[in-house]
PDB file of N, CA and C in Angstrom:
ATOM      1  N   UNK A   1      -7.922-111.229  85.179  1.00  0.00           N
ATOM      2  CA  UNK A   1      -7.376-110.187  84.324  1.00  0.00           C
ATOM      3  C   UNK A   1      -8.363-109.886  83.207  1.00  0.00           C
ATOM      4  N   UNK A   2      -8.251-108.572  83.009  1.00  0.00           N
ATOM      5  CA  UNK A   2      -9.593-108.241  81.940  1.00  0.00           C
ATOM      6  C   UNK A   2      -8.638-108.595  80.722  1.00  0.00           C
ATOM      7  N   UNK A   3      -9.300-108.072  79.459  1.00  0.00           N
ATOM      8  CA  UNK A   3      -8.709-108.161  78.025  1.00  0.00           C
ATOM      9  C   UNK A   3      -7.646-107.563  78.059  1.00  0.00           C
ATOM     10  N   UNK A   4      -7.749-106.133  78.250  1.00  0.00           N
ATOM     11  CA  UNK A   4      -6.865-104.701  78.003  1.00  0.00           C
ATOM     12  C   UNK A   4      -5.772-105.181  78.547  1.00  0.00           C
ATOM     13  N   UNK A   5      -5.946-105.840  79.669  1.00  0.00           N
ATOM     14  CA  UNK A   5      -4.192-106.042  80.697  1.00  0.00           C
ATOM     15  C   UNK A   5      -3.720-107.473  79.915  1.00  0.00           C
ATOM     16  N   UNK A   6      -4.809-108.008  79.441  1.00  0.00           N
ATOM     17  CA  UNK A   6      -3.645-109.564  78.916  1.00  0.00           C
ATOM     18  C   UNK A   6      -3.355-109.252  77.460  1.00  0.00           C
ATOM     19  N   UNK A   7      -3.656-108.195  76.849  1.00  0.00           N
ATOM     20  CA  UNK A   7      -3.151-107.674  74.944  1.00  0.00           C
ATOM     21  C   UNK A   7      -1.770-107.156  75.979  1.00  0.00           C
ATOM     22  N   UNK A   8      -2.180-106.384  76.936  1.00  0.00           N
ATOM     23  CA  UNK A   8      -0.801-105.358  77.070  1.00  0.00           C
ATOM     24  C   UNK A   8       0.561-106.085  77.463  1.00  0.00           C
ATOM     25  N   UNK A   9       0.028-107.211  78.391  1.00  0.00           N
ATOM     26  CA  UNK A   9       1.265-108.172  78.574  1.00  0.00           C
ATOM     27  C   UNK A   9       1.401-108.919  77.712  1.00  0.00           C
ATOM     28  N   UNK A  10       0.759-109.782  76.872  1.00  0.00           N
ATOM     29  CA  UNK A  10       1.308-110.390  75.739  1.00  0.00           C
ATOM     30  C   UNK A  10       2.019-109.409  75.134  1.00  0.00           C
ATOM     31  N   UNK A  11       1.651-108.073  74.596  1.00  0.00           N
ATOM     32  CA  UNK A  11       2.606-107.195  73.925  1.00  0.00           C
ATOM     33  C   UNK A  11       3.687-107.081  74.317  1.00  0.00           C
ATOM     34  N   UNK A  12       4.227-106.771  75.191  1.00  0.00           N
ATOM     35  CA  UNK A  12       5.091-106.325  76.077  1.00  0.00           C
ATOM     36  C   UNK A  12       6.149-107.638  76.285  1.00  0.00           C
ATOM     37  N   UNK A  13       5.898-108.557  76.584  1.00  0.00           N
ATOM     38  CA  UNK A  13       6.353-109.988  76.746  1.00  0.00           C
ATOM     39  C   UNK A  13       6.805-110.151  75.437  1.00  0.00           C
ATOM     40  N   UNK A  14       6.240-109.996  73.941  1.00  0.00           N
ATOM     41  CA  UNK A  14       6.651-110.457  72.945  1.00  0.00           C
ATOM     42  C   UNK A  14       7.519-108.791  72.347  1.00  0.00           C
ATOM     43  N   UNK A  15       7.463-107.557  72.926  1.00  0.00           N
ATOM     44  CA  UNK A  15       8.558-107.052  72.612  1.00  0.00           C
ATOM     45  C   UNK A  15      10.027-107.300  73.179  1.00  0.00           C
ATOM     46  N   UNK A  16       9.846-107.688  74.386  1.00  0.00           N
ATOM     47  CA  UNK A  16      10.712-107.969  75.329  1.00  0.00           C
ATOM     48  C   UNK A  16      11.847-109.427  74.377  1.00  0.00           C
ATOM     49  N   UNK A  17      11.054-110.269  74.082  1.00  0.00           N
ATOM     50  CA  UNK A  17      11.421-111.459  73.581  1.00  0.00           C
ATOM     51  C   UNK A  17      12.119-111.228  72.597  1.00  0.00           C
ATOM     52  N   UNK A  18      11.640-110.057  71.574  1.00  0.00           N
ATOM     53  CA  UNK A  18      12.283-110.054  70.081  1.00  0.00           C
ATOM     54  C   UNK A  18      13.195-108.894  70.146  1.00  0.00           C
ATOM     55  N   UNK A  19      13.125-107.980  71.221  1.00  0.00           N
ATOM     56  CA  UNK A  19      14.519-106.916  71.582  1.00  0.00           C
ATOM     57  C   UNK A  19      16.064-108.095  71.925  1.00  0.00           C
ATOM     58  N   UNK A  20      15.729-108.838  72.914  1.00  0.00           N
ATOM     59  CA  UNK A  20      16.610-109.724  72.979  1.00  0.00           C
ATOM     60  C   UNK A  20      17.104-110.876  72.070  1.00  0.00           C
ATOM     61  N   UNK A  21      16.196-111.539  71.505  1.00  0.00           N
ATOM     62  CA  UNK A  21      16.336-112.377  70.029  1.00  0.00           C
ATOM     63  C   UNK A  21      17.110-111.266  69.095  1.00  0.00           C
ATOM     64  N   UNK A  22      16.964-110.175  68.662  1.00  0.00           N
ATOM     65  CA  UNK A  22      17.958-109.269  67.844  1.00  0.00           C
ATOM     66  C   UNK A  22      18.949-108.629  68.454  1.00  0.00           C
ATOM     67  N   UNK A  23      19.158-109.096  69.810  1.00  0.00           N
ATOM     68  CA  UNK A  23      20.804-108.694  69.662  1.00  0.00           C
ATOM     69  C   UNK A  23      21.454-110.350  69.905  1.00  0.00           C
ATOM     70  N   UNK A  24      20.996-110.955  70.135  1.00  0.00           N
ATOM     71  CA  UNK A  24      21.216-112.102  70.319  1.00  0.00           C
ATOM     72  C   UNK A  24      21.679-113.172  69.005  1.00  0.00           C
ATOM     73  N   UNK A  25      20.806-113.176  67.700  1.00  0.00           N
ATOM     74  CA  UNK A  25      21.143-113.731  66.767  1.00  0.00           C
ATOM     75  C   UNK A  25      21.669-113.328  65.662  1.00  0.00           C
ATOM     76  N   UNK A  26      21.883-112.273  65.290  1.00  0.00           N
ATOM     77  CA  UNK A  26      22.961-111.334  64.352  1.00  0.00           C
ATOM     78  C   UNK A  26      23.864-111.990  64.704  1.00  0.00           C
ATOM     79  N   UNK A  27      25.032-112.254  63.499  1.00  0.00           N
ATOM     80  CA  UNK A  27      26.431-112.731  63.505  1.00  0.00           C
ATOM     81  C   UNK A  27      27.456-111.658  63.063  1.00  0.00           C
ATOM     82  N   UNK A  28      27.901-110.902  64.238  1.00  0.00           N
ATOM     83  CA  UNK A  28      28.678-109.917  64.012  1.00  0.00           C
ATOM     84  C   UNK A  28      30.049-110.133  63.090  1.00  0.00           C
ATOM     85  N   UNK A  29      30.608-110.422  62.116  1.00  0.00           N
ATOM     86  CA  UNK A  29      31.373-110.745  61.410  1.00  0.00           C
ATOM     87  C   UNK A  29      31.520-109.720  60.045  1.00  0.00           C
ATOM     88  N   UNK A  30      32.120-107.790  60.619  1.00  0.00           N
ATOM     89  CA  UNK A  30      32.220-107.407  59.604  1.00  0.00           C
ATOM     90  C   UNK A  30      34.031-107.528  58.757  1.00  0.00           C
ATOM     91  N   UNK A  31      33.257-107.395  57.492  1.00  0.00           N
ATOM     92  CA  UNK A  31      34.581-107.781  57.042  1.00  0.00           C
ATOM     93  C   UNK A  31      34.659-106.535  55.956  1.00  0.00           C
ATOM     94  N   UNK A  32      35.905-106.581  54.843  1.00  0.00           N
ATOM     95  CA  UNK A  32      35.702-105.247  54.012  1.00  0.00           C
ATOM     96  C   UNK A  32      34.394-104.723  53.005  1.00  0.00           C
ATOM     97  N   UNK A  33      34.102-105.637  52.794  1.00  0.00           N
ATOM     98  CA  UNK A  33      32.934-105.445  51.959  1.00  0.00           C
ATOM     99  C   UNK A  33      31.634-105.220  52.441  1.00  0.00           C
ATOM    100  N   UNK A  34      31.361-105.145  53.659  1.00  0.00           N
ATOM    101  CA  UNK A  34      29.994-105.009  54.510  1.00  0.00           C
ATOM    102  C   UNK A  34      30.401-103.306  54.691  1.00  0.00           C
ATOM    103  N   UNK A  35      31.863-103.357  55.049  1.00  0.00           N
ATOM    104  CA  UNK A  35      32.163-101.752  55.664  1.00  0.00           C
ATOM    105  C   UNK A  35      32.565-100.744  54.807  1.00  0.00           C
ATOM    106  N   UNK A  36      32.954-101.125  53.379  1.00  0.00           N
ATOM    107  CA  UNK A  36      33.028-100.172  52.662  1.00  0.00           C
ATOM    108  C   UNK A  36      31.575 -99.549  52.045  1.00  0.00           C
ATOM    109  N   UNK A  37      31.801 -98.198  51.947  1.00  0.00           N
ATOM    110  CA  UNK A  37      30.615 -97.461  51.435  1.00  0.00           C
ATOM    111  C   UNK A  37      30.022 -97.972  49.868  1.00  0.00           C
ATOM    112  N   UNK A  38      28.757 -97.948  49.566  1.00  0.00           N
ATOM    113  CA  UNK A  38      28.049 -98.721  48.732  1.00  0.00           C
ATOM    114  C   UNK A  38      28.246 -97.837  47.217  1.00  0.00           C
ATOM    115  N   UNK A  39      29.267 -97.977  46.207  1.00  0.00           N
ATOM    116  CA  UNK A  39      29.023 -97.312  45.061  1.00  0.00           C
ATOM    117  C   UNK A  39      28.886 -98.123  43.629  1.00  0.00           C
ATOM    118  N   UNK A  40      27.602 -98.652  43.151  1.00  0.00           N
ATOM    119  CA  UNK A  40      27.026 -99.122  42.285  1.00  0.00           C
ATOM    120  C   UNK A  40      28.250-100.324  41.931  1.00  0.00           C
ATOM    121  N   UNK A  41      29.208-100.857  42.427  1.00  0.00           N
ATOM    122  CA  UNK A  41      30.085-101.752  41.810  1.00  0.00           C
ATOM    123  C   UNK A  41      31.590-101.402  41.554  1.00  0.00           C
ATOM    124  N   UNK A  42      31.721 -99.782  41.703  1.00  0.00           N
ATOM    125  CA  UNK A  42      32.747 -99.379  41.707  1.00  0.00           C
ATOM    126  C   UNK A  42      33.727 -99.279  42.720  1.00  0.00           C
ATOM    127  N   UNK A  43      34.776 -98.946  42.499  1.00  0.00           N
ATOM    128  CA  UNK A  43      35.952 -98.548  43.799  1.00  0.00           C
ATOM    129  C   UNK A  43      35.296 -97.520  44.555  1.00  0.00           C
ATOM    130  N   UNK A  44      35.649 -97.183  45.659  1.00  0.00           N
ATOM    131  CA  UNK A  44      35.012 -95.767  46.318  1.00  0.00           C
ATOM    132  C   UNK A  44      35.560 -94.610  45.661  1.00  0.00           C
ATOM    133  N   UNK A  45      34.976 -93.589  45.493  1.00  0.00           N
ATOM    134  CA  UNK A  45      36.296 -92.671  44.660  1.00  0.00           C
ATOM    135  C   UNK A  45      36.614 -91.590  45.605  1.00  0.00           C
ATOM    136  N   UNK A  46      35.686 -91.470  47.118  1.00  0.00           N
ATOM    137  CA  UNK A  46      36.463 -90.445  47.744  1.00  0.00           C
ATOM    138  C   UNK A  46      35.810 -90.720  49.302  1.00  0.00           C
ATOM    139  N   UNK A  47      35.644 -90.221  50.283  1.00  0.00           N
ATOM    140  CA  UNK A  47      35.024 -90.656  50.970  1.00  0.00           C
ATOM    141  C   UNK A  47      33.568 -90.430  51.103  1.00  0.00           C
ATOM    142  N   UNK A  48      32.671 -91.612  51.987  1.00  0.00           N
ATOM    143  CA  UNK A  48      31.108 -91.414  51.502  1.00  0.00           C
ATOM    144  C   UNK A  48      30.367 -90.911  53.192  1.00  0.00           C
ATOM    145  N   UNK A  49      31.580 -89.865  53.687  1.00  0.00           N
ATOM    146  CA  UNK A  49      31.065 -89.457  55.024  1.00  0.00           C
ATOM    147  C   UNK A  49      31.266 -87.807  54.962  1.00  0.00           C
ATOM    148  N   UNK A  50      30.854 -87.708  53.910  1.00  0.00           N
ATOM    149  CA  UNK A  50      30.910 -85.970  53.944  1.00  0.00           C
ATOM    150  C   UNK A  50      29.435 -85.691  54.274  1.00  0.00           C
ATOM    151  N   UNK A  51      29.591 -84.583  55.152  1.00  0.00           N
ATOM    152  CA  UNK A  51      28.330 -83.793  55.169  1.00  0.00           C
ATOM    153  C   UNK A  51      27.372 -83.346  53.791  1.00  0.00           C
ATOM    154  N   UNK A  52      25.843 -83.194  53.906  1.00  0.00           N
ATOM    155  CA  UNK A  52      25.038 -82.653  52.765  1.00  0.00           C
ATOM    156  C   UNK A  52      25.437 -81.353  53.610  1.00  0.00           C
ATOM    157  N   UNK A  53      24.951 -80.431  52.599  1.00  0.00           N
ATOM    158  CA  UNK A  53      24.459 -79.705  52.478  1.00  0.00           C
ATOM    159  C   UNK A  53      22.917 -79.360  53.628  1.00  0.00           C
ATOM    160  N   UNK A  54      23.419 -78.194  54.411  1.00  0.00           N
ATOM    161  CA  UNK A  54      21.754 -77.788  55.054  1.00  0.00           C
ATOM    162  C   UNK A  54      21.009 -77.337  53.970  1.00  0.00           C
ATOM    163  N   UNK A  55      20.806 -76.930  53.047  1.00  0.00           N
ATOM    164  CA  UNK A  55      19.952 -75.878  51.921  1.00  0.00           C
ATOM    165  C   UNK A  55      19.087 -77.630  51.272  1.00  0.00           C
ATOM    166  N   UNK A  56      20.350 -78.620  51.119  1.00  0.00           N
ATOM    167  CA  UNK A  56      19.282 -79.794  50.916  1.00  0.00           C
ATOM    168  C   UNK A  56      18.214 -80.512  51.754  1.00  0.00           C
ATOM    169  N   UNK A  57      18.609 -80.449  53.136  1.00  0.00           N
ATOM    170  CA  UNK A  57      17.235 -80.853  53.986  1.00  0.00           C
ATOM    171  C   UNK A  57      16.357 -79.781  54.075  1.00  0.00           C
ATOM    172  N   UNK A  58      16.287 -77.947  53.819  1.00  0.00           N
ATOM    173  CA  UNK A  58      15.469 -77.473  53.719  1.00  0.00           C
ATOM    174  C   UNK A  58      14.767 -77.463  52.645  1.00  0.00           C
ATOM    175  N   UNK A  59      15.240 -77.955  51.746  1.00  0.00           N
ATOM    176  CA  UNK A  59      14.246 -77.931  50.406  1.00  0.00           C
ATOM    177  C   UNK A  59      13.329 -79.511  50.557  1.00  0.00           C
ATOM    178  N   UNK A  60      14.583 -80.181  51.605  1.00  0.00           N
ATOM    179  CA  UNK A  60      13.429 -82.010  51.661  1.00  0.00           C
ATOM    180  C   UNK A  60      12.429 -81.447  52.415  1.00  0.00           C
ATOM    181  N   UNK A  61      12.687 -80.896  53.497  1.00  0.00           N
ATOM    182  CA  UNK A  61      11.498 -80.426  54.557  1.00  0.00           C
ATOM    183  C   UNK A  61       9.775 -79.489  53.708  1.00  0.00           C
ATOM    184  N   UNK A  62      10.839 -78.777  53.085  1.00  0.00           N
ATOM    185  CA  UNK A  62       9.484 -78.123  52.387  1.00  0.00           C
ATOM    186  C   UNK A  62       8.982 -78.488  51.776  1.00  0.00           C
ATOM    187  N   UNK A  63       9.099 -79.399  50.936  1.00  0.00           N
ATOM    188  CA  UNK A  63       8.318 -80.990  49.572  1.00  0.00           C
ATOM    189  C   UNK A  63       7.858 -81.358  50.969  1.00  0.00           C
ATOM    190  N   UNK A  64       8.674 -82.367  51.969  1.00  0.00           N
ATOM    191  CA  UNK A  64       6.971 -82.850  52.877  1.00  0.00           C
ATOM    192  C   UNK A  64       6.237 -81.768  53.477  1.00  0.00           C
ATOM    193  N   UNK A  65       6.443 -81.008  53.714  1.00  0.00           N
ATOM    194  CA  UNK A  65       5.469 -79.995  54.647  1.00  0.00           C
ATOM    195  C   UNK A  65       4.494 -79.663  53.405  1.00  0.00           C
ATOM    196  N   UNK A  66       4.775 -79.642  51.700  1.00  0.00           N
ATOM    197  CA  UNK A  66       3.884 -79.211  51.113  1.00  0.00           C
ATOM    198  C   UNK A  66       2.840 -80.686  50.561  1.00  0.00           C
ATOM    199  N   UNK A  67       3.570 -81.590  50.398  1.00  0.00           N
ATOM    200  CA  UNK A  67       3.403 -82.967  50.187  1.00  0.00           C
ATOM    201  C   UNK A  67       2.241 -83.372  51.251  1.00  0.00           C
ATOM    202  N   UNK A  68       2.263 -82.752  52.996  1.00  0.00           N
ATOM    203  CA  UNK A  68       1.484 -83.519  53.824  1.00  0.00           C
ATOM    204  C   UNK A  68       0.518 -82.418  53.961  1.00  0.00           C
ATOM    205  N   UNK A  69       0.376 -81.147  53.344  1.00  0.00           N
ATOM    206  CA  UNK A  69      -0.658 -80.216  52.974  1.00  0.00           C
ATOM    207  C   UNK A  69      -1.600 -80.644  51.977  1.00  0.00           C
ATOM    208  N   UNK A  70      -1.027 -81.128  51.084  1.00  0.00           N
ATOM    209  CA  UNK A  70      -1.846 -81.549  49.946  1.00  0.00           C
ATOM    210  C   UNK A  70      -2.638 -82.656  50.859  1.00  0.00           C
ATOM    211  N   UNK A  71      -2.385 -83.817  51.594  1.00  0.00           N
ATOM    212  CA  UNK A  71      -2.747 -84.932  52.002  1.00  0.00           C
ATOM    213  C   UNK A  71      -3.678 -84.416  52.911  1.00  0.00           C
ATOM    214  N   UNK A  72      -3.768 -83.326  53.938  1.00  0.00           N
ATOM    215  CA  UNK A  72      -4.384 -83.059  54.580  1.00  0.00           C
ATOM    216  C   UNK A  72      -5.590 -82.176  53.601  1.00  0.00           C
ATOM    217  N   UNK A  73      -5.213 -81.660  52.833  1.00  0.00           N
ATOM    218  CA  UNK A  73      -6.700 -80.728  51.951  1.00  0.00           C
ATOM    219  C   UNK A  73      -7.347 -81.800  50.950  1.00  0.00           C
ATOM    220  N   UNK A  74      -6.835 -83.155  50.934  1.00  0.00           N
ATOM    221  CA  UNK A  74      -7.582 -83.897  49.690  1.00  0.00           C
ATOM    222  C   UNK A  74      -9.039 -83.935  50.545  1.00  0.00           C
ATOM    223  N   UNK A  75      -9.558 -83.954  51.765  1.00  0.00           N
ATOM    224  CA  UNK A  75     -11.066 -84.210  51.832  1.00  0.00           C
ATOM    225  C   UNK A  75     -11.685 -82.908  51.937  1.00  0.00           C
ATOM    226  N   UNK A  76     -11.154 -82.206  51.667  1.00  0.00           N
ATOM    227  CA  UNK A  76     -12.030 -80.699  51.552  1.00  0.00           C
ATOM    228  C   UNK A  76     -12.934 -80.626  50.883  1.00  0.00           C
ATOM    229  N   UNK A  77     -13.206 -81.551  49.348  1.00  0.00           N
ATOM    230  CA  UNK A  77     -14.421 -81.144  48.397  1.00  0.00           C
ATOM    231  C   UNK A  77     -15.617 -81.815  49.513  1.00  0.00           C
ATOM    232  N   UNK A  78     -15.664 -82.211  50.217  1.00  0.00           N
ATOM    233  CA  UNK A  78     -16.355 -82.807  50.634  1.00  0.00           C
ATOM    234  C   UNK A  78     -16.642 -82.375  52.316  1.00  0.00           C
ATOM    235  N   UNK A  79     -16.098 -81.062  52.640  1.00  0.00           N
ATOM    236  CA  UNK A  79     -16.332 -80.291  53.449  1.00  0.00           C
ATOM    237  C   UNK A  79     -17.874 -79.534  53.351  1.00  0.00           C
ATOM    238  N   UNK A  80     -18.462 -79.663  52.426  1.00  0.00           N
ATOM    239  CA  UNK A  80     -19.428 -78.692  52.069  1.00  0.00           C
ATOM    240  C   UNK A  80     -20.556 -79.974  52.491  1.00  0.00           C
ATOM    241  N   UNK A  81     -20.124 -81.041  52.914  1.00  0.00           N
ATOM    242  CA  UNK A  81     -21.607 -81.737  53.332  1.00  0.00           C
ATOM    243  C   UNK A  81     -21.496 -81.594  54.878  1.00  0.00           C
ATOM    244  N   UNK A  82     -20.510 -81.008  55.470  1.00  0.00           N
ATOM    245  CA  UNK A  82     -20.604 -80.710  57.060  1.00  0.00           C
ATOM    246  C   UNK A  82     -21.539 -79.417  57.409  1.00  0.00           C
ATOM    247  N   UNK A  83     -22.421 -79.489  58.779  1.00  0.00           N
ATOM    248  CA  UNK A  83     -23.189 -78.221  58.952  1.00  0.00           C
ATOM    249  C   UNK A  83     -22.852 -76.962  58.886  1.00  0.00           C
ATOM    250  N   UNK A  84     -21.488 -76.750  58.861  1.00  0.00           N
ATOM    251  CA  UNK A  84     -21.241 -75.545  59.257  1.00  0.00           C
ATOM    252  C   UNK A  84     -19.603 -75.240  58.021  1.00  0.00           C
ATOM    253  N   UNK A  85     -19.876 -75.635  56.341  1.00  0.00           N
ATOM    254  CA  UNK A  85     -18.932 -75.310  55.675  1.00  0.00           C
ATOM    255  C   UNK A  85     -18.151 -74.398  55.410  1.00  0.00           C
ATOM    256  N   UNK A  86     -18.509 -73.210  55.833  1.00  0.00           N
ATOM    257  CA  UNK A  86     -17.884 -72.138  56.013  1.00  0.00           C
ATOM    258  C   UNK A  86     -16.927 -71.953  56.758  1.00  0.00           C
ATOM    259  N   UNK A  87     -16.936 -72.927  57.796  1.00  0.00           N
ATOM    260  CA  UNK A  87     -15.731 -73.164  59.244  1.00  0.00           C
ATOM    261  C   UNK A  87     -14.761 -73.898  58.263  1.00  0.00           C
ATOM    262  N   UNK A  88     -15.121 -75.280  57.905  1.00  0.00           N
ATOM    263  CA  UNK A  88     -14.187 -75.808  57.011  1.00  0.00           C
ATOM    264  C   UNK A  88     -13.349 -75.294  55.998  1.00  0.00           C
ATOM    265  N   UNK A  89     -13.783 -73.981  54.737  1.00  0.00           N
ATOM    266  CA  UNK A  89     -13.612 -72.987  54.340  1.00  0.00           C
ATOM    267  C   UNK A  89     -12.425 -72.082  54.990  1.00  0.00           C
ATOM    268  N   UNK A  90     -12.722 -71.821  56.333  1.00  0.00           N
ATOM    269  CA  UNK A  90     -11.829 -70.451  56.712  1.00  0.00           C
ATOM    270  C   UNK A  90     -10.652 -71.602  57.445  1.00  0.00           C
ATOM    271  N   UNK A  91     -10.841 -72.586  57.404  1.00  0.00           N
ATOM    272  CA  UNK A  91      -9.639 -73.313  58.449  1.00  0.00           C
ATOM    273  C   UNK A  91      -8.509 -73.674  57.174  1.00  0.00           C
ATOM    274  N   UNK A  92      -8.962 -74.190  56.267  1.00  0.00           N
ATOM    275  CA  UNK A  92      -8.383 -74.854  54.829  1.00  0.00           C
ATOM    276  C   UNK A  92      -7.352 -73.153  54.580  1.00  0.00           C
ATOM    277  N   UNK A  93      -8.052 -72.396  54.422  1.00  0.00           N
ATOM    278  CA  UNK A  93      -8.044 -70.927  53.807  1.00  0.00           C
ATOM    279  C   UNK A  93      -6.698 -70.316  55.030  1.00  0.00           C
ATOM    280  N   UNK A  94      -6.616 -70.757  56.419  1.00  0.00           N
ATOM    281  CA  UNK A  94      -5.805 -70.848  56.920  1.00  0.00           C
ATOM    282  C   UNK A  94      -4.563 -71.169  56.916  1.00  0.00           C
ATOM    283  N   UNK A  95      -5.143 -72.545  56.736  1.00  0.00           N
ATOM    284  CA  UNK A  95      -3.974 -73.573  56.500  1.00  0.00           C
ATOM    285  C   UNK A  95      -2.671 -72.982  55.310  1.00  0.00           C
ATOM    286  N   UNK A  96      -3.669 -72.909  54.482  1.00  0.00           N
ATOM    287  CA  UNK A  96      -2.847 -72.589  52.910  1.00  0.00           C
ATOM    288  C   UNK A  96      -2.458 -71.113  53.393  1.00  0.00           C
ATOM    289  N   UNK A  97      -2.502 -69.707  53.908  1.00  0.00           N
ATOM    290  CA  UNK A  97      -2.312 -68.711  54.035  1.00  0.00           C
ATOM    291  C   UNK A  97      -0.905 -68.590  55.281  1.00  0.00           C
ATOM    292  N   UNK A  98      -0.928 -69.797  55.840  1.00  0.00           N
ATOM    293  CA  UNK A  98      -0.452 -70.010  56.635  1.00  0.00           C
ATOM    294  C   UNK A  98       1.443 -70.187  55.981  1.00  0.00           C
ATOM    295  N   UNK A  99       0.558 -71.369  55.138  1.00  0.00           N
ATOM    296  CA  UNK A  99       1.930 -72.003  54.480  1.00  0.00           C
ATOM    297  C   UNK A  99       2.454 -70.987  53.298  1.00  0.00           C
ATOM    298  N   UNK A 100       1.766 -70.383  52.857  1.00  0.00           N
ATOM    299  CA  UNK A 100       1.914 -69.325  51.552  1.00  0.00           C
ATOM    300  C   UNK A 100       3.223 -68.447  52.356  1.00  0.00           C
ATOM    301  N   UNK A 101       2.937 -68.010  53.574  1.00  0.00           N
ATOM    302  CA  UNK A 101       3.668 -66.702  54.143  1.00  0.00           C
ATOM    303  C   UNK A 101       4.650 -67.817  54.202  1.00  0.00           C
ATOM    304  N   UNK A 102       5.051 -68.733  54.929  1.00  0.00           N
ATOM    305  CA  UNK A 102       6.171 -69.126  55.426  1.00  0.00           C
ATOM    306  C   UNK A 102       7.053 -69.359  53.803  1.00  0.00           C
ATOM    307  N   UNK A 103       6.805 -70.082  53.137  1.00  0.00           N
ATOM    308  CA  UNK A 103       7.156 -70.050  51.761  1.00  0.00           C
ATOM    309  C   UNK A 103       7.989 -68.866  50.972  1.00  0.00           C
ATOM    310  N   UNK A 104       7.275 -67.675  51.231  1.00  0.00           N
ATOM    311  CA  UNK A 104       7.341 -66.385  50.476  1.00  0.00           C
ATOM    312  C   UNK A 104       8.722 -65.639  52.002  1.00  0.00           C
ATOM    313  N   UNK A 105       8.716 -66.166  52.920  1.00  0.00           N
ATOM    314  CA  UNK A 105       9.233 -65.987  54.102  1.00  0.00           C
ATOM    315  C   UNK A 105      10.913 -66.516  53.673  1.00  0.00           C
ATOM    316  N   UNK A 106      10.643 -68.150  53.229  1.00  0.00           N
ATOM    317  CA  UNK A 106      11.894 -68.825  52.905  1.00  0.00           C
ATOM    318  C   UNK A 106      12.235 -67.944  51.221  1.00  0.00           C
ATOM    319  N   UNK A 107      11.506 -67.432  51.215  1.00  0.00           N
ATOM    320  CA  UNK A 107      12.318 -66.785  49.344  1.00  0.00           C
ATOM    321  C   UNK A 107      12.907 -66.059  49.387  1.00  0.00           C
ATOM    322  N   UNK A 108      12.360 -65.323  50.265  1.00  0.00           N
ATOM    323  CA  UNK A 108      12.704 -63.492  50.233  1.00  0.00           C
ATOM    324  C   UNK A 108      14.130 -64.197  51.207  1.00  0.00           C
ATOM    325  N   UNK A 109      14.382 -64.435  52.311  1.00  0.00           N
ATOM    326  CA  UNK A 109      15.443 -64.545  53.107  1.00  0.00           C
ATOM    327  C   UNK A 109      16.979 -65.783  52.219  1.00  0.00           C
ATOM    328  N   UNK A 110      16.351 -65.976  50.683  1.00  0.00           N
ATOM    329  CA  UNK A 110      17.170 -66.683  50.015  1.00  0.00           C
ATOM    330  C   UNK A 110      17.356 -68.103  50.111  1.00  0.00           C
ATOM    331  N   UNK A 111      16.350 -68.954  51.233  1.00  0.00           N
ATOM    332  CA  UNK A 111      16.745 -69.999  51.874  1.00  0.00           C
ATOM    333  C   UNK A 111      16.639 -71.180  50.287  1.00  0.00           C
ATOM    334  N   UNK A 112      16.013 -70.788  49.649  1.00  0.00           N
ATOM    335  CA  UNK A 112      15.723 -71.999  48.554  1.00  0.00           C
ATOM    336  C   UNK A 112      16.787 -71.509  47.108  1.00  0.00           C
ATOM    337  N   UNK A 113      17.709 -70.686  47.098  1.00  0.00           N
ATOM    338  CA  UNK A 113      18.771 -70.741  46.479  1.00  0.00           C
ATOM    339  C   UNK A 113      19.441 -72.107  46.401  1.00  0.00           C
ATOM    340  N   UNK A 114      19.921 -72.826  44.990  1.00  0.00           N
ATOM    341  CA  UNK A 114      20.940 -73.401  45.068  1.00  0.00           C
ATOM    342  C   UNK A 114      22.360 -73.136  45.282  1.00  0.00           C
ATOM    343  N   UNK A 115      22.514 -72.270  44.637  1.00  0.00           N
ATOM    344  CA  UNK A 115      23.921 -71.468  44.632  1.00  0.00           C
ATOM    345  C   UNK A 115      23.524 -70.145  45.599  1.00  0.00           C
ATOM    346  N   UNK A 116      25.292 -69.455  45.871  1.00  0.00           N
ATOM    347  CA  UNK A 116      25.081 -68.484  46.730  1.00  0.00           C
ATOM    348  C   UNK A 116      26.072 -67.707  45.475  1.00  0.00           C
TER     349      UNK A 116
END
C-alpha cells in the first residue's frame, strides 16, 4: 500500500470509530432544565420557537457577503507586483461593481427596510 491509501484508511477507520463512539457514549437523560429554552436565569417569558424575521437573515447575508469582499480585496495593494496589474485592477473593479449594483438593487426594491 502506498502512503495516500494508508492516510485514507486510517482516516476513514478513525471517522468511522468516533461516529459510533458519539452515539454510543452520550447519556441521554433529558430532564426540565436541559429542555427549557436558555433565558439569562430567568423564567421563560413566552415561547423561544418563534420564527425571525426574513429581512434579518438578509441583512446577516449582506454583512458576510460584504465582510468576505473586504477579505477577498485585502491583497490587492499588492496586485501591482503581478505582470499584468491592470487584469488585477479590472477584476477587483468588477468585483466591487458587481456588488455595488446588487446592493443599490436590495435598496431600491426596499429589502433593507426595518419597518414596513
Amino acid at each position: 500500500m502506498n502512503l495516500i491509501s494508508t492516510v485514507l484508511l486510517i482516516a476513514s477507520v478513525l471517522s468511522i470509530v468516533l461516529i459510533f463512539v458519539s452515539f454510543w457514549l452520550p447519556q441521554l437523560n433529558p430532564d426540565y432544565e436541559k429542555l427549557s429554552p436558555y433565558e439569562c436565569g430567568f423564567d421563560p417569558l413566552g415561547s423561544a420557537r418563534l420564527p425571525f424575521s426574513l429581512r434579518f437573515f438578509l441583512i446577516a447575508i449582506l454583512f458576510l457577503l460584504f465582510d468576505l469582499e473586504i477579505a477577498l480585496l485585502l491583497p490587492l495593494p499588492w496586485g501591482d507586483q503581478l505582470t499584468n496589474p491592470l487584469m488585477t485592477f479590472i477584476w477587483a473593479s468588477s468585483v466591487l461593481a458587481l456588488l455595488t449594483l446588487g446592493l443599490i438593487y436590495e435598496w431600491t426594491q426596499g429589502g433593507l427596510e426595518w419597518a414596513e
